[in-house]
Each structure stands twice: as C-alpha cells, then as structure tokens.
C-alpha atoms as a PDB file:
ATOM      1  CA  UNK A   1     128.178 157.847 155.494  1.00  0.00           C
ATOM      2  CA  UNK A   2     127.058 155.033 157.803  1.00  0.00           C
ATOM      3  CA  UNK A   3     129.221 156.057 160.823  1.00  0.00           C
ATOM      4  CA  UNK A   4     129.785 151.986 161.906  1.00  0.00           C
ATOM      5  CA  UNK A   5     131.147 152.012 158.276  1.00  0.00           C
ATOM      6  CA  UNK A   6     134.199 154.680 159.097  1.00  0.00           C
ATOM      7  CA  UNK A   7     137.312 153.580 159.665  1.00  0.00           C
ATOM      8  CA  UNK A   8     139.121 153.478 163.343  1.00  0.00           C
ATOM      9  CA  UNK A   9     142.451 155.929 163.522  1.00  0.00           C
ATOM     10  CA  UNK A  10     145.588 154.297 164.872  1.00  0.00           C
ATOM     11  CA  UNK A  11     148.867 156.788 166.476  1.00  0.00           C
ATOM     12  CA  UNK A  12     152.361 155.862 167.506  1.00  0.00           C
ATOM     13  CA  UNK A  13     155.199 157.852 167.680  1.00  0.00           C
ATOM     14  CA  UNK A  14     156.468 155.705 164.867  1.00  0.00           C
ATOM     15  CA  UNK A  15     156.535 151.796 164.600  1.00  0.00           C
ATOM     16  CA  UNK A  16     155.826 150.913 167.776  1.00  0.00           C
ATOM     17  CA  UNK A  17     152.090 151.410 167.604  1.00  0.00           C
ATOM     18  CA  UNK A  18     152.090 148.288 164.532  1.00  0.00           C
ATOM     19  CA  UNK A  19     152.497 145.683 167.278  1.00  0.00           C
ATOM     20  CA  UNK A  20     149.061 147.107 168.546  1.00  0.00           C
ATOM     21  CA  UNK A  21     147.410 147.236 164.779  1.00  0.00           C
ATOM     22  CA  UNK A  22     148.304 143.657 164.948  1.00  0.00           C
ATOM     23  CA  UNK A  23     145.927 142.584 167.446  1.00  0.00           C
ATOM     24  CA  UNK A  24     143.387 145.059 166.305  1.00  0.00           C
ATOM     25  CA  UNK A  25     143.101 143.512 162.693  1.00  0.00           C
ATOM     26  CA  UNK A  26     143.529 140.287 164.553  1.00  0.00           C
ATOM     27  CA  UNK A  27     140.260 140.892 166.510  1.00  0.00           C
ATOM     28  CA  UNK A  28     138.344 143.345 164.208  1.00  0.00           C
ATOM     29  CA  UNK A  29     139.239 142.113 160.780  1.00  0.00           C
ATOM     30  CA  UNK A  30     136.020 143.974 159.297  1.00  0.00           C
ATOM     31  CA  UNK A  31     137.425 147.346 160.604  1.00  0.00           C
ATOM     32  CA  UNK A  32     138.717 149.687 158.113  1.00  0.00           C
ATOM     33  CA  UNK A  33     141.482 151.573 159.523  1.00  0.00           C
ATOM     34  CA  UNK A  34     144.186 154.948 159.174  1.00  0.00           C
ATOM     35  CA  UNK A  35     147.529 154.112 161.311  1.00  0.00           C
ATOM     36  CA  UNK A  36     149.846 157.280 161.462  1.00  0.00           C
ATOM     37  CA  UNK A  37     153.059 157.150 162.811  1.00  0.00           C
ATOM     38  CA  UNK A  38     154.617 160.284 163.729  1.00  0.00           C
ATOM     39  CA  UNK A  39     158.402 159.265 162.617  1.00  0.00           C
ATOM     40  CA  UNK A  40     159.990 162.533 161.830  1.00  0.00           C
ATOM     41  CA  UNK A  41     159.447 162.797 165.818  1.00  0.00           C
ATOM     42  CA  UNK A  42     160.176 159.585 167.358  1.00  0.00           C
ATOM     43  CA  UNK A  43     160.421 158.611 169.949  1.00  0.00           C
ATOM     44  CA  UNK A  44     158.370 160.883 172.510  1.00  0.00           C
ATOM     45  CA  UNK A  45     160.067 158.999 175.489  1.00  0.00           C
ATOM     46  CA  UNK A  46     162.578 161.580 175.777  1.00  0.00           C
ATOM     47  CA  UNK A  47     160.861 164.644 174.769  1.00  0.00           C
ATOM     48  CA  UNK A  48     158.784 167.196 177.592  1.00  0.00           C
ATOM     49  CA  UNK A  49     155.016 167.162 178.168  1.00  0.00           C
ATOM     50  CA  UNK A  50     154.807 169.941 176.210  1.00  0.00           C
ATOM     51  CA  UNK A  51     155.898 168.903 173.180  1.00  0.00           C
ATOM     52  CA  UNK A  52     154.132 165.136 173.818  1.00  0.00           C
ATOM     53  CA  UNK A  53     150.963 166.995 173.784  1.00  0.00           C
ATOM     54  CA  UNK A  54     151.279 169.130 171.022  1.00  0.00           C
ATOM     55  CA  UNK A  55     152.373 166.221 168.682  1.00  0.00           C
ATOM     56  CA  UNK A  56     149.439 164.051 170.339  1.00  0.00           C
ATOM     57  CA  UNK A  57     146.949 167.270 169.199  1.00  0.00           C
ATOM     58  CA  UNK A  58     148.948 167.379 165.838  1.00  0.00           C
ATOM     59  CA  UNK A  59     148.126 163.396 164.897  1.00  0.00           C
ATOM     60  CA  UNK A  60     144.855 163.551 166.484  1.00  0.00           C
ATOM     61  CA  UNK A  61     143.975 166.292 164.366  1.00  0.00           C
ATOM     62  CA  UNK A  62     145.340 164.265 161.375  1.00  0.00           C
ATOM     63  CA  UNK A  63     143.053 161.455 161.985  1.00  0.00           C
ATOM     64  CA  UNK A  64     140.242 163.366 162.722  1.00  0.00           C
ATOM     65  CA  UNK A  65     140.178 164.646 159.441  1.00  0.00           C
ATOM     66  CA  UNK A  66     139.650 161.265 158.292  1.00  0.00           C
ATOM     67  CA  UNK A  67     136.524 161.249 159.889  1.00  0.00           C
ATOM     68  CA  UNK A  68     137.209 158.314 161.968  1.00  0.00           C
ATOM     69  CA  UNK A  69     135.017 156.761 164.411  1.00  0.00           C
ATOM     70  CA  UNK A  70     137.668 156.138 166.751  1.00  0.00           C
ATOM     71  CA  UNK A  71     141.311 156.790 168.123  1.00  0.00           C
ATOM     72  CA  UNK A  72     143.743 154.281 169.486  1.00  0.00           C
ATOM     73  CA  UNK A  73     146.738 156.205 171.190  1.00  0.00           C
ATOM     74  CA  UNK A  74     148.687 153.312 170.519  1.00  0.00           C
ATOM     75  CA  UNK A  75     152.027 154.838 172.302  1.00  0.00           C
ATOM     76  CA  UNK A  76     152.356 154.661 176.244  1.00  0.00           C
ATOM     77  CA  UNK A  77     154.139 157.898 176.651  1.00  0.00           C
ATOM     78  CA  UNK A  78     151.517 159.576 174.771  1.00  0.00           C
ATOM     79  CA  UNK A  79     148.730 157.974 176.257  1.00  0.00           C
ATOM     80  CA  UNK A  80     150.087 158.899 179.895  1.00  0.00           C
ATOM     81  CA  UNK A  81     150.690 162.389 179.205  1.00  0.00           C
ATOM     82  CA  UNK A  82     148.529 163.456 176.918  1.00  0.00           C
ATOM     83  CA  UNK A  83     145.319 161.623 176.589  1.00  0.00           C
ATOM     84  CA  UNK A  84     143.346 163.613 178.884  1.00  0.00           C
ATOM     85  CA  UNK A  85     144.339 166.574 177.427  1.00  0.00           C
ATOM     86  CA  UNK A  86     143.007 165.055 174.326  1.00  0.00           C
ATOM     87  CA  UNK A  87     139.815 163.979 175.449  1.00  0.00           C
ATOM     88  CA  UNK A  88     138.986 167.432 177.473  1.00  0.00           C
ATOM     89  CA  UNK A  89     139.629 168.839 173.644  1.00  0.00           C
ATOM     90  CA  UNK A  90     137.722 166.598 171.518  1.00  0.00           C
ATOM     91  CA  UNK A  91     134.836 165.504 173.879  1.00  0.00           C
ATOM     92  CA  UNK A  92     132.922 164.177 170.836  1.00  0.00           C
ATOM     93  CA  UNK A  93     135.711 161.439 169.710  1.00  0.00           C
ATOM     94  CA  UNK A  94     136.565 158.028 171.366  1.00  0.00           C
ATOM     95  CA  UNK A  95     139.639 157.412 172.714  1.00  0.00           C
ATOM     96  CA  UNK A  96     141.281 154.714 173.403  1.00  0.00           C
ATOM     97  CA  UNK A  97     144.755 154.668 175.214  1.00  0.00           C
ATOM     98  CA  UNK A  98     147.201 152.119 176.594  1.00  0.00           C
ATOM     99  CA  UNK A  99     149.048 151.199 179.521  1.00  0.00           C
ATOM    100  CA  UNK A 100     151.566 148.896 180.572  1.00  0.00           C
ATOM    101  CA  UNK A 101     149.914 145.491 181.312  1.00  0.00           C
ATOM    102  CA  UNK A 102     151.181 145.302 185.098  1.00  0.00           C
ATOM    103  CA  UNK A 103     147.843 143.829 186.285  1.00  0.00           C
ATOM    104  CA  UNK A 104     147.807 140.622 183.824  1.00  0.00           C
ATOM    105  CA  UNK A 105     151.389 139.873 185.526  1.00  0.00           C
ATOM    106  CA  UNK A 106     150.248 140.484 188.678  1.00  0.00           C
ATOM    107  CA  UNK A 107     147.126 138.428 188.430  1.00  0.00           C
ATOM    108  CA  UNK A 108     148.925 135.767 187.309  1.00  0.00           C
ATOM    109  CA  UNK A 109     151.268 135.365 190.556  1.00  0.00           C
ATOM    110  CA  UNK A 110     154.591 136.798 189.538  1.00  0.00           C
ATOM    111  CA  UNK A 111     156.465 137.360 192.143  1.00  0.00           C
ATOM    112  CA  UNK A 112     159.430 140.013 190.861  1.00  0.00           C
ATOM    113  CA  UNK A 113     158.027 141.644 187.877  1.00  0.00           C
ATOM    114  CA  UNK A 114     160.488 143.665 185.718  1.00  0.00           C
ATOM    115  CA  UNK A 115     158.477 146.712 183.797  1.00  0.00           C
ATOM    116  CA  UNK A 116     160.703 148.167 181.005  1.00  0.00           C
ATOM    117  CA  UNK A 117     159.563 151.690 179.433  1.00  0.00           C
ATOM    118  CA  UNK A 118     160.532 155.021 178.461  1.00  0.00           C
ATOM    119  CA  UNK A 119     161.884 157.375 181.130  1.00  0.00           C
ATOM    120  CA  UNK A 120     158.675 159.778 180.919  1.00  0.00           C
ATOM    121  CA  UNK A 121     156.051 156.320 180.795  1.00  0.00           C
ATOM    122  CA  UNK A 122     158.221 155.659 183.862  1.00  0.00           C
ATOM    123  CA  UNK A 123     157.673 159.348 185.386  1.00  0.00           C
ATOM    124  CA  UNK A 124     154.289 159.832 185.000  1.00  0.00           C
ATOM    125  CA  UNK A 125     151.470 160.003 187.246  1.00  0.00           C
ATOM    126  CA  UNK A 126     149.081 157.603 185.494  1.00  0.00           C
ATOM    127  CA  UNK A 127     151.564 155.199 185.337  1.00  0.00           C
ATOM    128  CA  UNK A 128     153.108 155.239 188.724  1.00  0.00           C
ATOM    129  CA  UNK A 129     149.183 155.153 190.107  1.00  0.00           C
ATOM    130  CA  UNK A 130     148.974 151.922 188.488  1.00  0.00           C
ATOM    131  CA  UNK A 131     152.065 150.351 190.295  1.00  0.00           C
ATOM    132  CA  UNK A 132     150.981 151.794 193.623  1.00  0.00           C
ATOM    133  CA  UNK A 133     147.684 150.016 193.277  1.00  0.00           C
ATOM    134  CA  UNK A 134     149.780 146.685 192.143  1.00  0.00           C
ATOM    135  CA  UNK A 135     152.691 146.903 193.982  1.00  0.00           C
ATOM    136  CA  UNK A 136     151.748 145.512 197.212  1.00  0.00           C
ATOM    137  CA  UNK A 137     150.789 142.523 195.796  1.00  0.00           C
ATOM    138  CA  UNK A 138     153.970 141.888 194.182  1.00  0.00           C
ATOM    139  CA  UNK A 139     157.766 143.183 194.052  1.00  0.00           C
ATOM    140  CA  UNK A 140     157.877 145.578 190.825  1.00  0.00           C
ATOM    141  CA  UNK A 141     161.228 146.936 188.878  1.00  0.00           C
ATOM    142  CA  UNK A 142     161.296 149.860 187.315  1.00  0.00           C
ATOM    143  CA  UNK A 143     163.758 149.603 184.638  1.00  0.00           C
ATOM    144  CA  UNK A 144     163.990 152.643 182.110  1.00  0.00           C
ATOM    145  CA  UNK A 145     165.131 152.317 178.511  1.00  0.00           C
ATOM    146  CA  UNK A 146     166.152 155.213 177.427  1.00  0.00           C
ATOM    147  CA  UNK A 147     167.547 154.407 173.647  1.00  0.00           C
ATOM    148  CA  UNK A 148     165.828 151.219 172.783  1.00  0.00           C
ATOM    149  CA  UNK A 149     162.932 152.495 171.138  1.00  0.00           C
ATOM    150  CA  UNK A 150     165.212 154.924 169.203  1.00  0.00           C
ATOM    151  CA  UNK A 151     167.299 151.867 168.243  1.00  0.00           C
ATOM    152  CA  UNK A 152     164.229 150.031 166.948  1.00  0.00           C
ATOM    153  CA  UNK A 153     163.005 152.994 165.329  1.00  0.00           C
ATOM    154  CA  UNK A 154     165.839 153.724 163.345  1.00  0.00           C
ATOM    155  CA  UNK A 155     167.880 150.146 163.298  1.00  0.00           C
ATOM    156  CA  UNK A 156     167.429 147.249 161.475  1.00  0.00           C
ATOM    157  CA  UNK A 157     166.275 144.762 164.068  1.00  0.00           C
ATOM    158  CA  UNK A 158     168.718 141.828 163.643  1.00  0.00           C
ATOM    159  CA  UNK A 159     171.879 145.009 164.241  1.00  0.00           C
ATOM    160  CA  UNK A 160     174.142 143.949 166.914  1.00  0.00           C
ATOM    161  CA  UNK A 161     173.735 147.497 168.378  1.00  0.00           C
ATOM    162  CA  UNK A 162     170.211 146.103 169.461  1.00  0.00           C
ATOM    163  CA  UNK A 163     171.136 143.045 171.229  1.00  0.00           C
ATOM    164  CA  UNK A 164     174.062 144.715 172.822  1.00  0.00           C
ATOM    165  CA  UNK A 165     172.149 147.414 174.538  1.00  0.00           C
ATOM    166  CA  UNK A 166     169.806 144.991 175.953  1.00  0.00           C
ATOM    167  CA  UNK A 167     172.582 143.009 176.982  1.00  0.00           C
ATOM    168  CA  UNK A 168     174.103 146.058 178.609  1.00  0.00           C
ATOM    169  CA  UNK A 169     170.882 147.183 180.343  1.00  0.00           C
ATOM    170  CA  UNK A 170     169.255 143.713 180.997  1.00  0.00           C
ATOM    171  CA  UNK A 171     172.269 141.940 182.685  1.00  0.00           C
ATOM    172  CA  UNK A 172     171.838 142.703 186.455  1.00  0.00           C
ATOM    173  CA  UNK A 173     168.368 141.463 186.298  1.00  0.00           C
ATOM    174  CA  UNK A 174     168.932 137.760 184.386  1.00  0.00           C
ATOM    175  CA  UNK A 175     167.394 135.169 186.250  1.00  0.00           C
ATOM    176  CA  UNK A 176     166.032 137.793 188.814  1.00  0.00           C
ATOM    177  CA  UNK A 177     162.652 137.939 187.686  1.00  0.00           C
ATOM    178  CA  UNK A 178     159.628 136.094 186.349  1.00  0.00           C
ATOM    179  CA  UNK A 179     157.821 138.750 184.400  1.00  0.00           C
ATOM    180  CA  UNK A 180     158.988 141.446 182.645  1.00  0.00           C
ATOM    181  CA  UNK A 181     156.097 144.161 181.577  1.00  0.00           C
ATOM    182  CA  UNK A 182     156.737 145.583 177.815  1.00  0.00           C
ATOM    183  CA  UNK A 183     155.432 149.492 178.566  1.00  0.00           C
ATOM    184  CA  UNK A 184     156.338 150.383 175.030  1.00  0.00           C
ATOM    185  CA  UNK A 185     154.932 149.555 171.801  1.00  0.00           C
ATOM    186  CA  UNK A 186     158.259 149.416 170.290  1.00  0.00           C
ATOM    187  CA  UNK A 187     159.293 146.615 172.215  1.00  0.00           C
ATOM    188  CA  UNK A 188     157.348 143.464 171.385  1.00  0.00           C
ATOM    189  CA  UNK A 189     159.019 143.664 168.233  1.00  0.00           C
ATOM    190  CA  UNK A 190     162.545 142.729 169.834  1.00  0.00           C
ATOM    191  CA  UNK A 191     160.898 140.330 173.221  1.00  0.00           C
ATOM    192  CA  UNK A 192     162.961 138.012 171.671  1.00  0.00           C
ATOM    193  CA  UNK A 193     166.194 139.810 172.277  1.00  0.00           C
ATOM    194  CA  UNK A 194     164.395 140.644 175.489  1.00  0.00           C
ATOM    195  CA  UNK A 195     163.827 136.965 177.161  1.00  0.00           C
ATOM    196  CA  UNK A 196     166.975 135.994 175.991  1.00  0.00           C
ATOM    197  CA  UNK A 197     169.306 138.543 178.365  1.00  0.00           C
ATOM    198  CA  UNK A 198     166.146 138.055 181.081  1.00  0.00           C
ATOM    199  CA  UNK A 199     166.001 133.961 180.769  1.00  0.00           C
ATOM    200  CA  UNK A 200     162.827 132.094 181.487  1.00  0.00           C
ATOM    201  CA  UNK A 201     160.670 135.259 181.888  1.00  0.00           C
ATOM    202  CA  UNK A 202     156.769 135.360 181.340  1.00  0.00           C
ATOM    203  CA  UNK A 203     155.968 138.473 178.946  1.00  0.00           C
ATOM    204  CA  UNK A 204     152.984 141.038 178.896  1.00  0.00           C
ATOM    205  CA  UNK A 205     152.332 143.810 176.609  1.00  0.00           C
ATOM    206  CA  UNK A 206     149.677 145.614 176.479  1.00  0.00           C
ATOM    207  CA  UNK A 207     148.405 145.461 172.571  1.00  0.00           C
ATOM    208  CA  UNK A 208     145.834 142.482 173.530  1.00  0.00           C
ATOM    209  CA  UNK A 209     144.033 144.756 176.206  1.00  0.00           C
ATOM    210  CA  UNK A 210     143.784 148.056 174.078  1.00  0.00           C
ATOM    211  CA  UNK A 211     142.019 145.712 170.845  1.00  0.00           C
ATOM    212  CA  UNK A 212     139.640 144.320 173.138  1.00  0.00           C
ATOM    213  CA  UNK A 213     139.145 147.535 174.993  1.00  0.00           C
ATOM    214  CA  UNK A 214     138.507 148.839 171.970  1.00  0.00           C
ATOM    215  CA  UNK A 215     136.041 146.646 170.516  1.00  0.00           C
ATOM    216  CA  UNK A 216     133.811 146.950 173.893  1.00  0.00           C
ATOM    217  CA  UNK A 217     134.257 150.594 172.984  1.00  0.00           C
ATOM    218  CA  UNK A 218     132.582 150.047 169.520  1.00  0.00           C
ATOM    219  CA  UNK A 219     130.203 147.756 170.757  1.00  0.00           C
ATOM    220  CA  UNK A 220     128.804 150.085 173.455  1.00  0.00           C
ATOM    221  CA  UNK A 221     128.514 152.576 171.081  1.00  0.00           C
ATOM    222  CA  UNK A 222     127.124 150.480 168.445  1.00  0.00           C
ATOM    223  CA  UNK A 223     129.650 151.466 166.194  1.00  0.00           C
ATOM    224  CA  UNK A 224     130.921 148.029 165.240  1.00  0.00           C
ATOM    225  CA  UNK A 225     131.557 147.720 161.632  1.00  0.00           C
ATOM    226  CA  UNK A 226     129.079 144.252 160.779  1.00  0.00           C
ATOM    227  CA  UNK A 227     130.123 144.647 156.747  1.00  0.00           C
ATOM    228  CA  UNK A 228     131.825 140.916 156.616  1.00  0.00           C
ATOM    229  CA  UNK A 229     133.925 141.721 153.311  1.00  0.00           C
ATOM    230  CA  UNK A 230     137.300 142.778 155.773  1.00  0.00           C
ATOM    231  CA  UNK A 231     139.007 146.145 156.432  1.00  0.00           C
ATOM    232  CA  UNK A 232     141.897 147.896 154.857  1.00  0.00           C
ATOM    233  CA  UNK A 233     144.877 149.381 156.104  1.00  0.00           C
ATOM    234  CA  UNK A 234     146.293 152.583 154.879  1.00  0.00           C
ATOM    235  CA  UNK A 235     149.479 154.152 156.568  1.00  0.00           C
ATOM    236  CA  UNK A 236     150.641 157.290 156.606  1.00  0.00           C
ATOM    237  CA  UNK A 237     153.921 158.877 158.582  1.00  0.00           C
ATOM    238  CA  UNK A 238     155.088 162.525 159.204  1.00  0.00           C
ATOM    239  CA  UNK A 239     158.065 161.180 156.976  1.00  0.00           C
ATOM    240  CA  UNK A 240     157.415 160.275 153.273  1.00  0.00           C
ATOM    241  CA  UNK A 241     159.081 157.199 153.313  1.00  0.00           C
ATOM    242  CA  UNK A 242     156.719 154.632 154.567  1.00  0.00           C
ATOM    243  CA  UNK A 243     158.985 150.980 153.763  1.00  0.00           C
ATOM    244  CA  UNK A 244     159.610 150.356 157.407  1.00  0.00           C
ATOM    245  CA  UNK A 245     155.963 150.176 158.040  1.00  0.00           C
ATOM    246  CA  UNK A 246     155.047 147.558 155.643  1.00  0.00           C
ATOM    247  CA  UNK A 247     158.507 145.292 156.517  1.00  0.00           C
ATOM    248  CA  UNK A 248     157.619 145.378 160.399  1.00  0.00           C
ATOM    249  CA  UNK A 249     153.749 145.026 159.483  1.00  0.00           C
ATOM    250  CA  UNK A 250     154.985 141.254 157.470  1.00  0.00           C
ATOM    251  CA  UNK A 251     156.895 140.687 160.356  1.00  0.00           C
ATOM    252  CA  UNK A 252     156.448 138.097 163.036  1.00  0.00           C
ATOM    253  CA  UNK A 253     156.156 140.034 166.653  1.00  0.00           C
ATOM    254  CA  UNK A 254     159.330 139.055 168.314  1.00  0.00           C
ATOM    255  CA  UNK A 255     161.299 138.059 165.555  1.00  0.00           C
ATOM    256  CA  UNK A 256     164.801 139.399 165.257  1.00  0.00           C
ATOM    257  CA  UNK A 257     165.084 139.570 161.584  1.00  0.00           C
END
C-alpha cells in the first residue's frame, strides 16, 4: 500500500482528543484516519507516570497495528509525560504531541494569562519549561482542574454539576485576566461555561497548532495524502460503547448542549 495513502492515528484519554480531530479533518480533509480513545481509563490527569506511559505504549501499539503513517497524542498529560518515551520506542513512527498554547497568548500581548490543566500537565517538566521561557514576558496562572475533565468525560455537558464546578473553581479569577490557556483537550468542549465564570477572556487551545504541525509533518515527509475523494473516520474506545464519540463529534466546540 501507497504509504501517503494510510491513514493518520489519533489518541486521547477519551473525548477530549475529538476537539483536536476537529481541526485535523478541518485542515486535512483527504486524510483517512483511526481516533482511539482510551475511556475505560480516563482521565490520565490524575493517574502516575507510570501508568500514563504504559497506557500511552498500550494505544500506540493499537494504532500501530493499523499501520498508520502517523500519531497525534492528542492528550496534554500524555504528551508531557510520555511522548518521549514513545518516540525513544518506536523511532520509525511520527509523532505528533501537544501542548498548551501559552505562546499564541503571549504573542498576542496578554497581560495576566490564566492556564487551566490537569494537575500532572501542570507538574511536568515539559510543561513548566514552556512557562519559564514565557513567563517573563507576561504574568501566568496556574490554575489546576482536577475533576473537570472527569466531569466532561462522564457528564452530559449541559449538567449543572459542570457549570457549578467551574463556577466554584473559576470565581477568584473573574475579571482578573485576559487570556485563559485551555491545556486539556477536554476543555474546548465546555469554553463556553469557561468565559462565562472568567468574563471577557481571549481563549487558546492548542488543537489549531497540533493540525498544522502535523500537516508540515506530512509534508516534510512527503506523506501527504493528494487522493481528493476525502478521508474517513473510524473510532474505536477501550470501552464498547462508542455513542459519546459520535454526539460530541456533531457537536459545535463550545456548545453547552
């Protein structure tokens, strides 16, 4: 098989990962491509290294017998402890990762910039490298989030429960900040809820970055699929039931439905 004609692999946690597909399809539309979401495990923010990189190796090793071309790490706790690990194993595949998108914010001026994430996205040293090289240039919050991916995860997304954590966690810093970073997949798909306990906040995520990243990637390697008939999508989940993928894939990013 022509390899430019193989599909890309995608990997959250769980749902998260879809507000990334998004602006894959959006920019690659010819791409054929396998999303897994690791559900029966979500979320990784609270879980040790140890087991991060041993799921990471266990859904790599899912899409690599696929015989994709490529793999987006479409999580942020999994890319920051685990990718290299990954790539010292699997020298021969791409890899793709993602990272909070503090350097958009920062080049565009924001003075107080609020970055929300998981506790171990928060912890690690990839990601607090990235604020030391920022953070002179601008005033950055740390703010983690313990239970909000779990919430989205496993919560309809218009459930009070939702709004009221971020209402709980968010209040202190209302009006306090012009920028607020999303450092989790999961959470584009409540910004929404987000802005409205922030108020008039600019918002970053980092799903634009990783498509483009990833299509220099394919281009460098001449890997780009040039077939102008469009990809398909086929998901698959360490759980059997695979409904929440297709309602949050029909879903607006941001909407609280």
């Amino acid at each position: 098989m022509d390899k430019k004609k193989q599909a890309i692999g995608v990997f959250d946690s769980g749902v998260g990962g879809l507000s990334v597909l998004k602006q894959i399809v959006n920019l690659l539309p010819n791409e054929d491509i396998y999303f897994y979401g690791d559900r029966a495990n979500a979320p990784y923010g609270s879980k040790s290294q140890k087991e991060i990189i041993a799921l990471t190796i266990q859904a790599v090793e899912t899409l690599m017998s696929k015989s994709v071309k490529a793999i987006v790490i479409a999580c942020n706790t999994a890319t920051s402890e685990a990718i290299d690990v990954v790539r010292e194993k699997y020298p021969e595949m791409l890899f793709i990762g993602i990272e909070p998108a503090i350097k958009p914010a920062v080049l565009d001026q924001n003075k107080a910039i609020l970055l929300l994430a998981t506790p171990m996205t928060l912890q690690s040293k990839r990601v607090n490298k990235l604020i030391n090289q920022y953070n002179q240039h601008t005033h950055i919050l740390l703010k983690p989030m313990p239970l909000l991916a779990c919430l989205i995860e496993h919560h309809d997304l218009k459930d009070d429960e939702i709004q009221t954590y971020l209402k709980e966690e968010l209040h202190e810093y209302q009006d306090q900040v012009d920028a607020v970073v999303l450092g989790c997949t999961h959470y584009p798909f409540v910004q929404t809820g987000i802005v409205k306990e922030l108020g008039n906040v600019k918002v970053y995520d980092g799903a634009l970055g990783v498509a483009k990243h990833l299509k220099h990637i394919l281009q460098q390697h001449q890997l780009l699929n040039d077939d102008t008939k469009g990809g398909r999508i086929v998901f698959e989940s360490s759980e059997s039931n695979l409904d929440i993928f297709y309602k949050l894939w029909n879903m607006k990013i941001g909407e609280m439905e």
